[in-house]
C-alpha atoms as a PDB file:
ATOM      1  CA  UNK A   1       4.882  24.397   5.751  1.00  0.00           C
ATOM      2  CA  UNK A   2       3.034  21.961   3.291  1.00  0.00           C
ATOM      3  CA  UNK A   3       0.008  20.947   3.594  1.00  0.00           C
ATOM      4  CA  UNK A   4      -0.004  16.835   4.314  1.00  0.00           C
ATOM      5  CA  UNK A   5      -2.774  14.962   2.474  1.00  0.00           C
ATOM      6  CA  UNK A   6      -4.472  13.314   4.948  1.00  0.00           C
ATOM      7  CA  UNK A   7      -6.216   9.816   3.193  1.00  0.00           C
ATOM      8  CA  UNK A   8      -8.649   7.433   4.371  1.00  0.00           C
ATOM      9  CA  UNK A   9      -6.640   3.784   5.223  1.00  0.00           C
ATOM     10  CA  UNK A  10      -8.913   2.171   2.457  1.00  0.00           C
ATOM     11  CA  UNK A  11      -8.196   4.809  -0.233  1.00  0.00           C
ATOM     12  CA  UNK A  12      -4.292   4.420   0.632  1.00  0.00           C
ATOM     13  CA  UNK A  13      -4.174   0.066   0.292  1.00  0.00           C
ATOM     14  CA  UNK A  14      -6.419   0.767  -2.850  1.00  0.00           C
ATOM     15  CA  UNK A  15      -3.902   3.368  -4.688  1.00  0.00           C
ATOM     16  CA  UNK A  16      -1.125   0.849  -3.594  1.00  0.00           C
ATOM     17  CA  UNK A  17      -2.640  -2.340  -4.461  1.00  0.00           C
ATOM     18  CA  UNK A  18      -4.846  -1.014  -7.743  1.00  0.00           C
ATOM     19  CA  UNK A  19      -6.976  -3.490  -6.871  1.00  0.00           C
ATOM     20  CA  UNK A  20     -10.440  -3.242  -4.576  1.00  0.00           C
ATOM     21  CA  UNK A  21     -10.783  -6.373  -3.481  1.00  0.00           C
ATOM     22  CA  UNK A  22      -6.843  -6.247  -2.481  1.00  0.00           C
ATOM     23  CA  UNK A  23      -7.440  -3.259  -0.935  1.00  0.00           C
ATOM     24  CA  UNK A  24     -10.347  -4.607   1.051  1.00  0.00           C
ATOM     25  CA  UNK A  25      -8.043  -7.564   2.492  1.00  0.00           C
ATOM     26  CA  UNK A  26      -5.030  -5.161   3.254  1.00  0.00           C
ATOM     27  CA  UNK A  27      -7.297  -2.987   4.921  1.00  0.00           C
ATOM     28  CA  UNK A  28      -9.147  -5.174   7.042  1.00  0.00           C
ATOM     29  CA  UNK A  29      -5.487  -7.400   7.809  1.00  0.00           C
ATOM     30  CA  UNK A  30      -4.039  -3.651   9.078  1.00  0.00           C
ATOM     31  CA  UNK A  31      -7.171  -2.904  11.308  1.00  0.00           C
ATOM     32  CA  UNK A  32      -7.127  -6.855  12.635  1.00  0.00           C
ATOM     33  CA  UNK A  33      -3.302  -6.351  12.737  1.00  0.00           C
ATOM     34  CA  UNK A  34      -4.141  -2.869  15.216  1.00  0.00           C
ATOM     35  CA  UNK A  35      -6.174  -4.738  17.426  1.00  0.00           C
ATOM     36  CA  UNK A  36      -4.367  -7.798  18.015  1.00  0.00           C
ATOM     37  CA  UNK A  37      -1.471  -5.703  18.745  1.00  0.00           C
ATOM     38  CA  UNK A  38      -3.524  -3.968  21.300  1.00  0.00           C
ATOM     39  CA  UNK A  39      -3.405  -6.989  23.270  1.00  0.00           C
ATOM     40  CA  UNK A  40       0.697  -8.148  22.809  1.00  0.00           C
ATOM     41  CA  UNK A  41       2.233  -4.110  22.298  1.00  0.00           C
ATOM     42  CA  UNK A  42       4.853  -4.079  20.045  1.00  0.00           C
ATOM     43  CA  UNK A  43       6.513  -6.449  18.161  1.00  0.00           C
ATOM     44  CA  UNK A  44       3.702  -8.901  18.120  1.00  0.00           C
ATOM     45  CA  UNK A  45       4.671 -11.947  15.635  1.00  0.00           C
ATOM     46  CA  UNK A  46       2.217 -13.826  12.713  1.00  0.00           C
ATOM     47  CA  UNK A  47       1.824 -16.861  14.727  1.00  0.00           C
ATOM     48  CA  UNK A  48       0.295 -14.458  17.766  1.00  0.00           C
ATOM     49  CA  UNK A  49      -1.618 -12.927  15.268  1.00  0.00           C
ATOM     50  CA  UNK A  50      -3.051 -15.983  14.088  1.00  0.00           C
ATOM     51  CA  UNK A  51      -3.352 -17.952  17.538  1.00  0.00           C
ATOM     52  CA  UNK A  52      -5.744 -14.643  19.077  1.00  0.00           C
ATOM     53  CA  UNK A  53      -7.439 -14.385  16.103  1.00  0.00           C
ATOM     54  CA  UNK A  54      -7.941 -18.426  16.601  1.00  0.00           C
ATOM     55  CA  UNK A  55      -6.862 -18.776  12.561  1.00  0.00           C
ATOM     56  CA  UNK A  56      -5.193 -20.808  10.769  1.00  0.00           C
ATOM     57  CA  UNK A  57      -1.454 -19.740  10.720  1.00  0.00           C
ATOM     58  CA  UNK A  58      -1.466 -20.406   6.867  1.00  0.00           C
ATOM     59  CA  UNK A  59      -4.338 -17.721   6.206  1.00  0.00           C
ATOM     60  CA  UNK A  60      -2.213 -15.171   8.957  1.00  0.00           C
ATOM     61  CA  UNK A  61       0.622 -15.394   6.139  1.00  0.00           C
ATOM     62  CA  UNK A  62      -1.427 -15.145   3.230  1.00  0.00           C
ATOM     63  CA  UNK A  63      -2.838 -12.283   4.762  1.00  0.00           C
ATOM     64  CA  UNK A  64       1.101 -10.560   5.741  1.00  0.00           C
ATOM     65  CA  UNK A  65       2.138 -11.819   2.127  1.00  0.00           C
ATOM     66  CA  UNK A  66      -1.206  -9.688   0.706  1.00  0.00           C
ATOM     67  CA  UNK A  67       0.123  -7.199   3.257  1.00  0.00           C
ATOM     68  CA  UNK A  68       3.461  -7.158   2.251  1.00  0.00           C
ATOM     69  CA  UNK A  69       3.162  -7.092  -1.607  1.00  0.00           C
ATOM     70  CA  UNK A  70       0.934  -3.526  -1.587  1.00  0.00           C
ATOM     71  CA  UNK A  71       3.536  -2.033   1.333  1.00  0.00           C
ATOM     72  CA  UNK A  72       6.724  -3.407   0.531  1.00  0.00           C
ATOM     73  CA  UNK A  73       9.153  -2.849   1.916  1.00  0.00           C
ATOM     74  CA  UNK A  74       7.266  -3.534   5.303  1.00  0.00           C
ATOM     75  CA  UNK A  75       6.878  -6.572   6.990  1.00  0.00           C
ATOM     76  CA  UNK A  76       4.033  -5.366   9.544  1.00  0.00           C
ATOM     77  CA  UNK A  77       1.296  -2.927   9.879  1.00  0.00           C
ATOM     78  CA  UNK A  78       3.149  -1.310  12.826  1.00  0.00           C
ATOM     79  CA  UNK A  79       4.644   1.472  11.429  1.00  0.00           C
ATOM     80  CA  UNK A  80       1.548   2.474   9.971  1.00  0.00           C
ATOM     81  CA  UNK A  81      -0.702   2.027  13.195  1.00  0.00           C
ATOM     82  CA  UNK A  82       2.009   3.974  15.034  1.00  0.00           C
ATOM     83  CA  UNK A  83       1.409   6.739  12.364  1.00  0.00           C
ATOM     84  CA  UNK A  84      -2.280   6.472  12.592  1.00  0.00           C
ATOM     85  CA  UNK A  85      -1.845   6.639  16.604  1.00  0.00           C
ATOM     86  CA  UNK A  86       0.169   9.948  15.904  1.00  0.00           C
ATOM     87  CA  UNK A  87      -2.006  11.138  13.343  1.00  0.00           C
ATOM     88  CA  UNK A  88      -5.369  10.822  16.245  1.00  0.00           C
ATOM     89  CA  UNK A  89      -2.782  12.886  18.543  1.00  0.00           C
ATOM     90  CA  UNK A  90      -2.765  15.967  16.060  1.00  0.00           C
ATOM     91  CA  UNK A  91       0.273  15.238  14.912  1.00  0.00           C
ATOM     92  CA  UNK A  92       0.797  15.303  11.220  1.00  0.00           C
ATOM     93  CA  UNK A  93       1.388  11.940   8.702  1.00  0.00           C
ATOM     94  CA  UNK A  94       2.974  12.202   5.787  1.00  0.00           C
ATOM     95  CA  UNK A  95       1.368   9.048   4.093  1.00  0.00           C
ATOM     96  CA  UNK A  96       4.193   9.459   0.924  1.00  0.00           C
ATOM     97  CA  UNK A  97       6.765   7.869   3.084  1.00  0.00           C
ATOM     98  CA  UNK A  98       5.183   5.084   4.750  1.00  0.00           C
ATOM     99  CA  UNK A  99       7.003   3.066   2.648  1.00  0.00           C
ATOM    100  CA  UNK A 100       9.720   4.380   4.084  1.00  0.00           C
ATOM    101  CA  UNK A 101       9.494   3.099   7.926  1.00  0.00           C
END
C-alpha cells in the first residue's frame, strides 16, 4: 500500500490558496468552523456559525467565500474535520482528494 502524505492543516490551505495570509484565514475559519460544530453536530449552517461566534453574519460569509475559493468544490469544512477526526483515530487521509468530498 502507498504511503499517504500526512500535511499539517496550515501547509494544506497554503499550497491551495498560494497565498499566506489566505492560508492563515482558511485555516483559522476551518479550526473556528471545528469547534462551533462541536456544539450544533453536523450540518451546522453560516448563520449558526456566526450567531455562536457572536459575528457579524457578513464576516461568517466572507470567511465561507475565503473558504470556499481555496477548497472548491466544498461548501463547509466538514468533510475535512471528519477526515481530521479519522485521521486522530489511526485511520489514514488521503489529503489529494479532499476536494473530492
Amino acid at each position: 500500500m502507498a504511503r499517504v502524505e500526512r500535511k499539517p492543516l496550515f501547509v494544506l490551505c497554503l499550497e491551495r490558496s498560494g497565498s499566506h495570509l489566505k492560508a492563515a484565514k482558511v485555516a483559522a475559519f476551518v479550526v473556528a468552523w471545528g469547534l462551533a460544530r462541536q456544539e450544533f453536530g453536523d450540518g451546522m449552517t453560516v448563520e449558526q456559525y456566526a450567531d455562536w461566534w457572536k459575528q457579524p453574519i457578513r464576516s461568517a460569509y466572507r470567511e465561507q467565500s475565503l473558504f470556499r475559493e481555496t477548497f472548491a468544490p466544498l461548501e463547509t469544512p466538514d468533510a475535512i474535520l471528519d477526515r481530521m477526526e479519522s485521521a486522530s483515530m489511526g485511520e489514514t487521509v488521503d489529503v489529494q482528494r479532499l476536494q473530492l468530498a
